[in-house]
Protein backbone atom coordinates (compact mmCIF):
# COMPACT_ATOMS: atom_id res chain seq x y z
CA UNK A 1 -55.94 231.62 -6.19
CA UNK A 2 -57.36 232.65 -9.43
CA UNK A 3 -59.82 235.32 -9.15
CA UNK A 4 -62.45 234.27 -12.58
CA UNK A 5 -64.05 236.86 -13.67
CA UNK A 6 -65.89 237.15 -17.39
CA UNK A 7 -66.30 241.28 -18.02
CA UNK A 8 -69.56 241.98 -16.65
CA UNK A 9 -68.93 245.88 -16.63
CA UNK A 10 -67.98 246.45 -19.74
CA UNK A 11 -68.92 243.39 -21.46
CA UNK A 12 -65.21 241.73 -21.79
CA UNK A 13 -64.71 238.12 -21.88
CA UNK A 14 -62.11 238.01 -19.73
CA UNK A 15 -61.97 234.39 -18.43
CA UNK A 16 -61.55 233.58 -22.27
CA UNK A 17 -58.62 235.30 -22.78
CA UNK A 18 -57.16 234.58 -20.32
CA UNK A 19 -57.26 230.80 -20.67
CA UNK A 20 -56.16 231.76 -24.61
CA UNK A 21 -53.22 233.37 -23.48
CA UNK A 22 -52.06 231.02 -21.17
CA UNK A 23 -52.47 228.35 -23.43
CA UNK A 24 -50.71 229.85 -26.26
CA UNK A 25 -47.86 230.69 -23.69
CA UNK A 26 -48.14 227.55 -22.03
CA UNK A 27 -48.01 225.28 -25.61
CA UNK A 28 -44.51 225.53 -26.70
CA UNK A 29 -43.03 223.76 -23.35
CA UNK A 30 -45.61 221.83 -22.89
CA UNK A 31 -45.23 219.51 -26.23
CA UNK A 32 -41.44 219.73 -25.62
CA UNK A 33 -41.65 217.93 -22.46
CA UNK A 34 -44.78 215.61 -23.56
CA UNK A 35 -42.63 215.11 -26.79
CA UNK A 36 -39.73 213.98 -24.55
CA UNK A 37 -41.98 212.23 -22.02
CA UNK A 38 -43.22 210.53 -24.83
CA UNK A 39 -39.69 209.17 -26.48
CA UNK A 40 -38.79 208.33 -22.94
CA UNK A 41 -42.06 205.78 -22.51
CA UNK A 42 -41.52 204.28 -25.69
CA UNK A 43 -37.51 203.57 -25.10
CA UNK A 44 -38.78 201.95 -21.63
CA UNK A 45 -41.05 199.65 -23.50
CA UNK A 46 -38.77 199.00 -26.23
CA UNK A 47 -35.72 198.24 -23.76
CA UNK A 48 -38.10 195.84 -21.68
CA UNK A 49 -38.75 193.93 -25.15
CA UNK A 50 -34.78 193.73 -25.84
CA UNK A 51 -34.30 192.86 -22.49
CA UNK A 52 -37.44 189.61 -22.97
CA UNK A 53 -35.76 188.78 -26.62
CA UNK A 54 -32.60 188.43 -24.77
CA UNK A 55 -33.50 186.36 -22.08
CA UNK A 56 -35.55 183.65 -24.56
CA UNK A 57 -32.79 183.52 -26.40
CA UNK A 58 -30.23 182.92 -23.91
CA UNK A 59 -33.25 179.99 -22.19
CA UNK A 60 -32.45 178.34 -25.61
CA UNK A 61 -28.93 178.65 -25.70
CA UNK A 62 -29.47 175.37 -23.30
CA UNK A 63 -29.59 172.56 -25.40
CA UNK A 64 -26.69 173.58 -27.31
CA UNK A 65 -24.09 175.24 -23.97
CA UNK A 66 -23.64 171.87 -22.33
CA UNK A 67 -21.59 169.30 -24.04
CA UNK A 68 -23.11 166.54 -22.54
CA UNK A 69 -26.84 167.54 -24.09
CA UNK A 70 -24.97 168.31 -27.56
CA UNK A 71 -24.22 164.38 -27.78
CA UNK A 72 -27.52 163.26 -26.48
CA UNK A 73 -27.45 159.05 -26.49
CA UNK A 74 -30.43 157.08 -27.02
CA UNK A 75 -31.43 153.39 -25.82
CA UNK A 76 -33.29 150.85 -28.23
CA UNK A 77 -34.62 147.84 -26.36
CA UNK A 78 -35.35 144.57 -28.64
CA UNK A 79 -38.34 144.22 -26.38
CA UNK A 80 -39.90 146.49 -24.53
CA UNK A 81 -42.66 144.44 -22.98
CA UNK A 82 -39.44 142.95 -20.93
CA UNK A 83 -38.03 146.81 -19.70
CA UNK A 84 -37.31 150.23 -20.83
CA UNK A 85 -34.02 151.85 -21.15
CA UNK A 86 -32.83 155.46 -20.92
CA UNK A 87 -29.13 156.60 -21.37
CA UNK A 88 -27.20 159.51 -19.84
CA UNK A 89 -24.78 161.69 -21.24
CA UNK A 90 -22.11 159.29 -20.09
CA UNK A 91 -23.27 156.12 -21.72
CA UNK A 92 -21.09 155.01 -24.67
CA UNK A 93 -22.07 153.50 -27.86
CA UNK A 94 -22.88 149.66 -27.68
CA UNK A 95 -25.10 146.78 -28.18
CA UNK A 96 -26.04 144.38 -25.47
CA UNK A 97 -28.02 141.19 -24.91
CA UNK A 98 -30.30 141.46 -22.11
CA UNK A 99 -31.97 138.90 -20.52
CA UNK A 100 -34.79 139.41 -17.41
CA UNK A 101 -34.27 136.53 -15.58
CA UNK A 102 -36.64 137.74 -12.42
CA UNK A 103 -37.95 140.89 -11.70
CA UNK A 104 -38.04 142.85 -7.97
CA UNK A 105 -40.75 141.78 -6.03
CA UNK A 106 -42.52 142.98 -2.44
CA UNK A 107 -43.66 140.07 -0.04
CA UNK A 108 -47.08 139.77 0.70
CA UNK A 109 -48.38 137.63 3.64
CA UNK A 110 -51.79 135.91 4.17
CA UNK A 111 -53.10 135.06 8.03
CA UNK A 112 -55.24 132.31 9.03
CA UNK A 113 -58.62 132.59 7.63
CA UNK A 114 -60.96 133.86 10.32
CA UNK A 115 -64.55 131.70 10.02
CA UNK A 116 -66.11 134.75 12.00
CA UNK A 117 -64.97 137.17 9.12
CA UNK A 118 -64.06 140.75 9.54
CA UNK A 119 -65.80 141.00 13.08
CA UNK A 120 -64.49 138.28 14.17
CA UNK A 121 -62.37 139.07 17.88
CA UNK A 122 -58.57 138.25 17.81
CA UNK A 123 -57.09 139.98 20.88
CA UNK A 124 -55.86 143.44 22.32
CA UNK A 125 -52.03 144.35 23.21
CA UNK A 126 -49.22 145.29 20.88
CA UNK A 127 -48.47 144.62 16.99
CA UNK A 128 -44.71 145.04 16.47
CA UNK A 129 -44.73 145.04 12.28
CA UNK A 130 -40.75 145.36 11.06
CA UNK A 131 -39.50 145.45 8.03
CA UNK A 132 -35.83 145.15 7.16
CA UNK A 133 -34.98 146.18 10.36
CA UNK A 134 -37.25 149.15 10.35
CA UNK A 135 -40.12 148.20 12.79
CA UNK A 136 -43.53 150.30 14.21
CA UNK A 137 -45.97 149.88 17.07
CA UNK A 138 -49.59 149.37 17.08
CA UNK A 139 -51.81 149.24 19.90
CA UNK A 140 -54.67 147.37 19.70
CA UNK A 141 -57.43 148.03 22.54
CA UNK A 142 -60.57 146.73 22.84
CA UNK A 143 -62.22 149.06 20.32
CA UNK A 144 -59.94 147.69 17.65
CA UNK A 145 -59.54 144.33 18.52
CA UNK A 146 -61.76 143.02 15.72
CA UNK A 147 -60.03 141.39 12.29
CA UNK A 148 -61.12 144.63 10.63
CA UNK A 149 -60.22 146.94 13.69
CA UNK A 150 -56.58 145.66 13.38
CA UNK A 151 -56.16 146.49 9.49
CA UNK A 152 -57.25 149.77 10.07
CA UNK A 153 -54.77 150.22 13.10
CA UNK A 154 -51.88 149.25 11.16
CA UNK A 155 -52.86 151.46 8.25
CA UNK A 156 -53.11 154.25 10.44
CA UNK A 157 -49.94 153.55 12.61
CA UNK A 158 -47.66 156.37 12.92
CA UNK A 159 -44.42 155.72 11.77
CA UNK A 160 -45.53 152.37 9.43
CA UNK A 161 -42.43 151.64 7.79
CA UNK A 162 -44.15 151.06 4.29
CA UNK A 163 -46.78 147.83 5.26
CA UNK A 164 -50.30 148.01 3.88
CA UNK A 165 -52.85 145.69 5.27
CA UNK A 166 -55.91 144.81 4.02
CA UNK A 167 -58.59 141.73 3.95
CA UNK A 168 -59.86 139.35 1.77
CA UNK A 169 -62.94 137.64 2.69
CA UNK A 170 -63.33 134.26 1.00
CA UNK A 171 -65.62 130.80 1.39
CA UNK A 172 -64.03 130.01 4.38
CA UNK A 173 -63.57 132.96 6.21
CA UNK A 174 -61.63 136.58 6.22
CA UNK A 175 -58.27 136.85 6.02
CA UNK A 176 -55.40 140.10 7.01
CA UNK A 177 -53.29 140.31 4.27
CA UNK A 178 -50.04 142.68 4.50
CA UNK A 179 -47.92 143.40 1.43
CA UNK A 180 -44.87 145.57 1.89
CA UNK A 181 -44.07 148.70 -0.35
CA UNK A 182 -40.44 147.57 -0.66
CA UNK A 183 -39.01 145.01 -3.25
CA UNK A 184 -36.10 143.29 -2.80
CA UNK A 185 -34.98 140.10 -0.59
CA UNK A 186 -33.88 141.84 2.21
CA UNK A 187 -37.82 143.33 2.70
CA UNK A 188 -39.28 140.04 4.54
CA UNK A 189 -42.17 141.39 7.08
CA UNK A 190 -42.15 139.91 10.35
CA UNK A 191 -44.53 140.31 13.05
CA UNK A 192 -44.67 139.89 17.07
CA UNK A 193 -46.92 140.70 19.88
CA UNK A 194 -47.01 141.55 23.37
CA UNK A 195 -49.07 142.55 26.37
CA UNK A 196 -53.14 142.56 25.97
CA UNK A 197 -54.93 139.20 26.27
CA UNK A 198 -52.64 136.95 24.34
CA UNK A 199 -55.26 136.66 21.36
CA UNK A 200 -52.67 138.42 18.72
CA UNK A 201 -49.95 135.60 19.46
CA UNK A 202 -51.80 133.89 16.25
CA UNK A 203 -50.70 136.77 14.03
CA UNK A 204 -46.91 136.20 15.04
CA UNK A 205 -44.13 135.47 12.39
CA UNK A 206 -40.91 135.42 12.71
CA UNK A 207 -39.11 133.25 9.52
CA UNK A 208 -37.63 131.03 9.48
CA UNK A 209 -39.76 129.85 12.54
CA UNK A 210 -43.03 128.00 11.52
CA UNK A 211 -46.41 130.90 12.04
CA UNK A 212 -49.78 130.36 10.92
CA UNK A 213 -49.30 133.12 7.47
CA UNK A 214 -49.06 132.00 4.03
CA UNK A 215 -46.36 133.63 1.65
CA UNK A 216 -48.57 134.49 -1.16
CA UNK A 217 -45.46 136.45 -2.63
CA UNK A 218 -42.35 136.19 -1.61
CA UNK A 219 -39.38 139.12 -1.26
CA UNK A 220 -37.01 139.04 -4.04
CA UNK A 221 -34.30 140.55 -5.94
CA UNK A 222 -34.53 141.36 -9.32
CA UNK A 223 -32.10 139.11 -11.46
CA UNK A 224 -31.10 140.16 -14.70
CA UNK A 225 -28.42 138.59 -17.21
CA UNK A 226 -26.30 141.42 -19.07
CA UNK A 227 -23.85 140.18 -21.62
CA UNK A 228 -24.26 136.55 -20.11
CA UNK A 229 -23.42 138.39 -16.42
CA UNK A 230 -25.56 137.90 -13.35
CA UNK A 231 -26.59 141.60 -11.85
CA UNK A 232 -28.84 141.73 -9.21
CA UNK A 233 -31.09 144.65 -7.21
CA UNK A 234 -33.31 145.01 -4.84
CA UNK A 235 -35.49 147.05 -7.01
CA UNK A 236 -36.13 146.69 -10.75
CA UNK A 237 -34.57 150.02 -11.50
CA UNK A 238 -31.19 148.80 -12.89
CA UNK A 239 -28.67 151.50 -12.50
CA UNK A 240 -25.19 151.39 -13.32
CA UNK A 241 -24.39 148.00 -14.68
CA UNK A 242 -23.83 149.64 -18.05
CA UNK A 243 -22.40 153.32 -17.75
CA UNK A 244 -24.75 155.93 -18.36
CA UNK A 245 -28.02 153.69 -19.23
CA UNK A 246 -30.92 152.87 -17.09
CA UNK A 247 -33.06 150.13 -17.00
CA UNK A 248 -36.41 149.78 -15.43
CA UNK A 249 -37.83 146.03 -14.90
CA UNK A 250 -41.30 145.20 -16.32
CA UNK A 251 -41.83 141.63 -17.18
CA UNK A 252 -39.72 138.17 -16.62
CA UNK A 253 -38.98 136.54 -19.78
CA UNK A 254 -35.88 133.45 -18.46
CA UNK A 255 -33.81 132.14 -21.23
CA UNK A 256 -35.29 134.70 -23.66
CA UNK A 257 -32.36 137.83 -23.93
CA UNK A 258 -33.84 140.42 -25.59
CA UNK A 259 -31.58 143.37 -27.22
CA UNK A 260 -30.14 146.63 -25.77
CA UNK A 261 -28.70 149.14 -28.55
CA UNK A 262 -27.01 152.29 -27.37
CA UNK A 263 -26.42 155.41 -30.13
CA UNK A 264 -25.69 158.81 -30.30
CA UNK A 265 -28.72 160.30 -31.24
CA UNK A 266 -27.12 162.98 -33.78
CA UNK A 267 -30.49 163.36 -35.03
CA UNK A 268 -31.50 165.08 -32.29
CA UNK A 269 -28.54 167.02 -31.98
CA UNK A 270 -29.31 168.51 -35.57
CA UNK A 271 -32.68 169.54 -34.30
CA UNK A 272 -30.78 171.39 -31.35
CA UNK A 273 -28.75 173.68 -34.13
CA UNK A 274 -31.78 174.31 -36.05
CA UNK A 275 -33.54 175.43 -32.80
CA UNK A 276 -30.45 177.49 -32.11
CA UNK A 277 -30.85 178.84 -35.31
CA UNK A 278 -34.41 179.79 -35.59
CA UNK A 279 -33.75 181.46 -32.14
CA UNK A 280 -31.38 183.47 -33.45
CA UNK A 281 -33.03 184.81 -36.29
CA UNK A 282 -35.77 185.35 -34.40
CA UNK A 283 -33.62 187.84 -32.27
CA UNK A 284 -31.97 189.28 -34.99
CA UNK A 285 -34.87 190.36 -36.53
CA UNK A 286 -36.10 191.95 -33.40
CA UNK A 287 -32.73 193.75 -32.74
CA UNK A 288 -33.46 194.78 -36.50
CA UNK A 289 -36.87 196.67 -35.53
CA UNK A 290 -36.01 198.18 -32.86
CA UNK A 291 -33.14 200.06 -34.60
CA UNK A 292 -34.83 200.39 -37.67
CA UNK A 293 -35.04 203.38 -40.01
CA UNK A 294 -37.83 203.78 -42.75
CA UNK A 295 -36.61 206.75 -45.06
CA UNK A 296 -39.77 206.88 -46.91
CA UNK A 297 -42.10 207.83 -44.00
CA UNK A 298 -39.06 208.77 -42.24
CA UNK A 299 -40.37 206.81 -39.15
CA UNK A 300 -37.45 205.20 -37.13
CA UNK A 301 -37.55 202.31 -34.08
CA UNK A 302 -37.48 203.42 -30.93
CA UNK A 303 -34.31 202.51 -30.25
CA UNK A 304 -32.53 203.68 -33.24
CA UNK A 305 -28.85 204.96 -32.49
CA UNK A 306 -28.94 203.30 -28.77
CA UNK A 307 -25.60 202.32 -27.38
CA UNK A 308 -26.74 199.74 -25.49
CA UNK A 309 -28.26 197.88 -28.58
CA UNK A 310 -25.51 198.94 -30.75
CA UNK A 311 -23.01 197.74 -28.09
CA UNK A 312 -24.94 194.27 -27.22
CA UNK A 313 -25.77 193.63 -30.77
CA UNK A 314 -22.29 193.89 -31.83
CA UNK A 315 -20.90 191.81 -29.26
CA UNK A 316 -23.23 188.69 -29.93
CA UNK A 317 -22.86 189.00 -34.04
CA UNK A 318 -18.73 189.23 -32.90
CA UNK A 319 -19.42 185.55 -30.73
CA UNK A 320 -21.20 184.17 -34.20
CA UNK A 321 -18.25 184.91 -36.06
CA UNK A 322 -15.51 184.00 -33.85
CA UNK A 323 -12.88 181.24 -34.16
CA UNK A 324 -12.93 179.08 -31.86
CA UNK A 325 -9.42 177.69 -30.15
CA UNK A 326 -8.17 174.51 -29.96
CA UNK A 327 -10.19 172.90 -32.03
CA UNK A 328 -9.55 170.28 -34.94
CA UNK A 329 -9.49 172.43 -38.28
CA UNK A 330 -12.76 172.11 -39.68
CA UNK A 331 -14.25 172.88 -36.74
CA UNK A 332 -13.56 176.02 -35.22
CA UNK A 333 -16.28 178.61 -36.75
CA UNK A 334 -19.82 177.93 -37.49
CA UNK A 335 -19.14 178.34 -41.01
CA UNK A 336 -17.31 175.27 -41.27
CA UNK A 337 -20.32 173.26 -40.37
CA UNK A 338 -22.13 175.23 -42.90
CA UNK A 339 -24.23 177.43 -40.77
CA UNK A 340 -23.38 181.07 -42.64
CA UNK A 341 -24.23 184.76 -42.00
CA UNK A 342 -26.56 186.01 -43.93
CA UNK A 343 -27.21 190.03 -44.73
CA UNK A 344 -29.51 190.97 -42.64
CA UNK A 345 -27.57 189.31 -39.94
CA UNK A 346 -29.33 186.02 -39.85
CA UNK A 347 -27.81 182.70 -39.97
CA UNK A 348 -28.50 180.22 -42.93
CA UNK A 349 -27.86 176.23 -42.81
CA UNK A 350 -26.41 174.56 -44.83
CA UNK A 351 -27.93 171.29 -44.43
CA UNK A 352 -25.80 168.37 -46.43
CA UNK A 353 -22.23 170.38 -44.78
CA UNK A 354 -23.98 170.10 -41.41
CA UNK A 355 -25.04 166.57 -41.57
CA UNK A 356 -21.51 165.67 -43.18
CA UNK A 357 -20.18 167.48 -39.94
CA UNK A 358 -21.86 165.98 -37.77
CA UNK A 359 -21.37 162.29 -39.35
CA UNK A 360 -17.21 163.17 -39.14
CA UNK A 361 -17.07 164.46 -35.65
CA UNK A 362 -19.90 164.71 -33.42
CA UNK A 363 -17.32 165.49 -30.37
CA UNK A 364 -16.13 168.11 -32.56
CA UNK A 365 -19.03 170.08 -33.50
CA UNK A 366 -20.03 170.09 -29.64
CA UNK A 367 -17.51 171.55 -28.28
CA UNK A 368 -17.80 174.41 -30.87
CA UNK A 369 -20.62 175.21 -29.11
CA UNK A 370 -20.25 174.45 -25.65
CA UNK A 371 -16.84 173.33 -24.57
CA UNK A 372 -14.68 176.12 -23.01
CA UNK A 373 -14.72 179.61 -24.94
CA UNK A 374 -17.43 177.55 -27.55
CA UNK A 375 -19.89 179.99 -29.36
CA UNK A 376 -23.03 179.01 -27.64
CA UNK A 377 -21.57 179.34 -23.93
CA UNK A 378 -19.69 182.83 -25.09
CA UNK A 379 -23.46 184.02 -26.02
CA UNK A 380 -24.35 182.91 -22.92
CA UNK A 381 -22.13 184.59 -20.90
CA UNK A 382 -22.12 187.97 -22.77
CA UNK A 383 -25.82 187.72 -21.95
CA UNK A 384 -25.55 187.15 -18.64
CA UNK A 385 -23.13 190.24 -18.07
CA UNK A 386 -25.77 192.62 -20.11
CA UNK A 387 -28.72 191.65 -17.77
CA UNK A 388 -26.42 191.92 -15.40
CA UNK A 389 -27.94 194.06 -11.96
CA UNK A 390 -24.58 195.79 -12.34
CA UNK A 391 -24.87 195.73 -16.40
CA UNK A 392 -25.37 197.73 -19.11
CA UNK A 393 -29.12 197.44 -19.12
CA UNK A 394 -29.21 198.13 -15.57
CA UNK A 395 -27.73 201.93 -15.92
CA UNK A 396 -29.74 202.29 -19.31
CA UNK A 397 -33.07 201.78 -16.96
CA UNK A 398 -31.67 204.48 -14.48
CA UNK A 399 -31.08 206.85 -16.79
CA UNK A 400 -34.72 206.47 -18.35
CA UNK A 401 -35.86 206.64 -15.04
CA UNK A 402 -34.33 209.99 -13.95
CA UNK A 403 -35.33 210.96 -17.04
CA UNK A 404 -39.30 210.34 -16.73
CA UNK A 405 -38.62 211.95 -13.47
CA UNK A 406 -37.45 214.93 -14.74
CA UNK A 407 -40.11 215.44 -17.00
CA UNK A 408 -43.04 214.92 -14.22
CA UNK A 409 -40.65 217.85 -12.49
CA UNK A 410 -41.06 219.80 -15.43
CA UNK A 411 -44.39 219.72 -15.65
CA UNK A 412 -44.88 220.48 -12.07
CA UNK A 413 -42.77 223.81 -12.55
CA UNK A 414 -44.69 224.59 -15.68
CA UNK A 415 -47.44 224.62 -14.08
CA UNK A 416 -46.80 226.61 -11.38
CA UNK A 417 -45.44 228.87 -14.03
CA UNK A 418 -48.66 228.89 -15.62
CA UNK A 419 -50.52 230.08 -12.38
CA UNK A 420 -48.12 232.94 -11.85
CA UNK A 421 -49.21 234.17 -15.70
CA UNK A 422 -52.80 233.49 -15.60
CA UNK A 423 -52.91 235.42 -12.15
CA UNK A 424 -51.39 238.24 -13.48
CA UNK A 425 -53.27 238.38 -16.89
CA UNK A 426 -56.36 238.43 -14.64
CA UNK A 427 -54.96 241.46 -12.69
CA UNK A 428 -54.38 243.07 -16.35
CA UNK A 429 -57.90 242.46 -17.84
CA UNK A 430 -59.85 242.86 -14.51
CA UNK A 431 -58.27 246.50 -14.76
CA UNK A 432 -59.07 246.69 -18.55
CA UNK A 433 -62.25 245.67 -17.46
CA UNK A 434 -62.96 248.25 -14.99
CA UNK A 435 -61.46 251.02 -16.84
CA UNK A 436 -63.61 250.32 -20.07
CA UNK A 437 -66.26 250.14 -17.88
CA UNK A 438 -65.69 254.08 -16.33
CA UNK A 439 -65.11 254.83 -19.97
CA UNK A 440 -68.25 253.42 -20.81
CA UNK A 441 -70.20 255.23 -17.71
CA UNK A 442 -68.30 258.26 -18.90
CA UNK A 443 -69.96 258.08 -22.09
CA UNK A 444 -73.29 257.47 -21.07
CA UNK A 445 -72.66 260.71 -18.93
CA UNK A 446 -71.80 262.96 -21.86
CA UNK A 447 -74.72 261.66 -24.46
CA UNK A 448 -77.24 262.02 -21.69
CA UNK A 449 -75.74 265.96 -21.05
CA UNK A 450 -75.32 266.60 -24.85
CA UNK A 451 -79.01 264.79 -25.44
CA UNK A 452 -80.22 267.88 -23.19
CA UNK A 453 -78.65 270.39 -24.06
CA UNK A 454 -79.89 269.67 -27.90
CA UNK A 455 -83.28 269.49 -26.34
CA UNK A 456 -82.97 272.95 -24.33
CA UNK A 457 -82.46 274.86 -27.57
């Protein structure tokens, strides 16, 4: 432990000089290893924003890796009031006449109408409610034996298949009304009872057998006429009758076909490439700051010279340039469509060779980018193996890390350098101290005797 002490003896500053001296020693290594600790930080930071460019790029490499989403097709409908359309990947180019003949609908059955109303007693026992085979229990005791009581059991009812009740209260009384949450023909509700007082026989129905409900909607298939052919579902979700397409059921419209146009939307494949594009000079020109060089203020990136952006950078411009195999002439390198290296190493469009590209051979320029060995999936891969936890960027964030390490080591040594110096510059000036001090008392000594003697004479 330091022992501070500031000269009082002879007047010496020592803790002053001291904490000079050790300073000046202690400077020199010091700013080499904040220097370094400092170049170290700012290659972490600047190979976390590499990494973050890479990655967005690669999340919009998407659109334009899978073949499928590089022909995207559209669906037109004539009328859209009648249904919507959507088409797939594996629809194929076509016009249709569609016609909604009937739509998908859920029963819904009325009871009896109840002059007492909601509170009006029907019985207690058991509600058996089914519905395409699928059937639930619902006890009905005393406490729920009301009109009311018995909507709310069924609502309730563990297991309910997918039957709502509710009631409707008119002029002539209350009414249970179920609807089921299935469409389709094959959805009829039926109802039976048993046990309890017998009251909930009147809520029986079994079709075809007479009961006491009303239909107020009966179950049906949807019907719909494609190409003059019958196709029929039990919901109005329309799924496979044409390859690839969709259509979802809105509105009946008999004898009144409507039209269904399927396209290749090559529009929005366009707007894929220039995405791609933009992307990629938007990495480029981050790749370029990080490795930049400004001879006139002689400031450089922090990653200037780094072998993992040299390396990574070179591979992906390599992928932009390549020649694709097995491909039609004309379509093997992004420069046939037009799309050109600029540079600076970003990519310029040219938009009338694109569009005349894309016109010839839409096949074509997809699998360019994203059949087997195309540019877009390459990229994506090469990516992939960089970020890697066995990759490049993986060992270049371990050997930043030992090295910040190393650094708080060094400074931990330093210091205890430090306190071996400043303790023995303290020895060294507390002995100063005390010498000048004697010296001093010395001094005194001799003027006092010589201040006598003068004034003995």
């Amino acid at each position: 432990m330091a022992i501070a002490a500031s000269g009082l003896g002879s007047g010496l500053d020592v803790n002053s000089l001291v904490n000079q001296l050790v300073a000046a020693e202690r400077a020199p290594a010091a700013q080499r290893i904040a220097r370094r600790e400092s170049t170290l930080n700012a290659q972490v930071s600047a190979m976390a924003t590499l990494k973050g460019a890479l990655s967005a790029f690669r999340t919009a490499l998407d659109p334009v890796s899978n073949a499928a989403t590089m022909q995207p097709r559209q669906a037109k409908v004539g009328n859209d009031a009648l249904f919507t359309a959507s088409a797939g990947a594996t629809a194929v180019a076509g016009s249709y006449t569609v016609e909604v003949v009937r739509i998908a609908k859920a029963e819904q059955l009325a009871s009896q109408a109840f002059a007492g109303g909601s509170t009006t007693t029907v019985g207690t026992g058991t509600l058996t409610l089914s519905l395409a085979g699928e059937s639930f229990d619902v006890a009905i005791d005393a406490e729920h034996a009301t009109l009311a009581g018995i909507r709310d059991a069924i609502n309730a009812a563990a297991g309910n298949t997918g039957i709502q009740a509710a009631l409707i209260t008119a002029d002539d009384g209350a009414r249970l009304v179920l609807t089921s949450a299935r469409t389709g023909a094959a959805n009829e509700i039926t109802v039976s009872q048993a046990g309890g007082d017998g009251g909930l026989a009147v809520l029986a129905h079994a079709p075809p057998a007479a009961s006491t409900w009303t239909t107020l909607r009966p179950a049906a298939d949807a019907l719909v006429r494609i190409a003059g052919f019958d196709v029929t579902s039990a919901t109005n979700a329309i799924d496979g009758a044409i390859d690839g397409v969709t259509l979802q059921l809105k509105a009946e419209s008999p004898g009144a076909p409507t039209t269904l146009d399927v396209t290749v939307d090559t529009n929005a494949t366009l707007e894929r490439i220039r995405k791609f594009v933009t992307e990629w000079n938007t990495l480029s020109s981050k790749l370029a700051g990080l490795r930049s060089y400004d001879a006139a203020t002689g400031v450089a990136g922090p990653l200037l010279g780094d072998a993992v952006l040299r390396g990574i950078e070179s591979r992906l411009r390599g992928l932009l340039t390549q020649s694709v195999p097995d491909l039609p002439a004309g379509y093997r390198m992004l420069v046939d469509l037009g799309i050109t290296t600029q540079n600076d190493g970003t990519l310029e469009i040219d938009e009338s060779k694109l569009g005349a590209a894309l016109a010839a051979d839409l096949g074509g320029v997809a699998r360019l980018f994203a059949g087997e060995g195309g540019i877009a999936s390459s990229i994506d891969a090469a990516i992939d193996d960089a970020l890697d936890a066995g990759g490049s960027f993986a060992t270049r964030d371990a050997v930043l890390q030992r090295g910040l390490k190393d650094t708080k080591a060094a400074t931990e040594t330093l210091d205890l350098r430090m306190a071996v110096v400043e303790a023995r510059y303290r020895r060294q000036f507390i002995a100063l101290d005390s010498l000048l001090t004697q010296m001093q008392s010395t001094a005194s000594y001799l003027t006092q005797q010589l201040g006598k003697g003068v004034g003995g004479g």
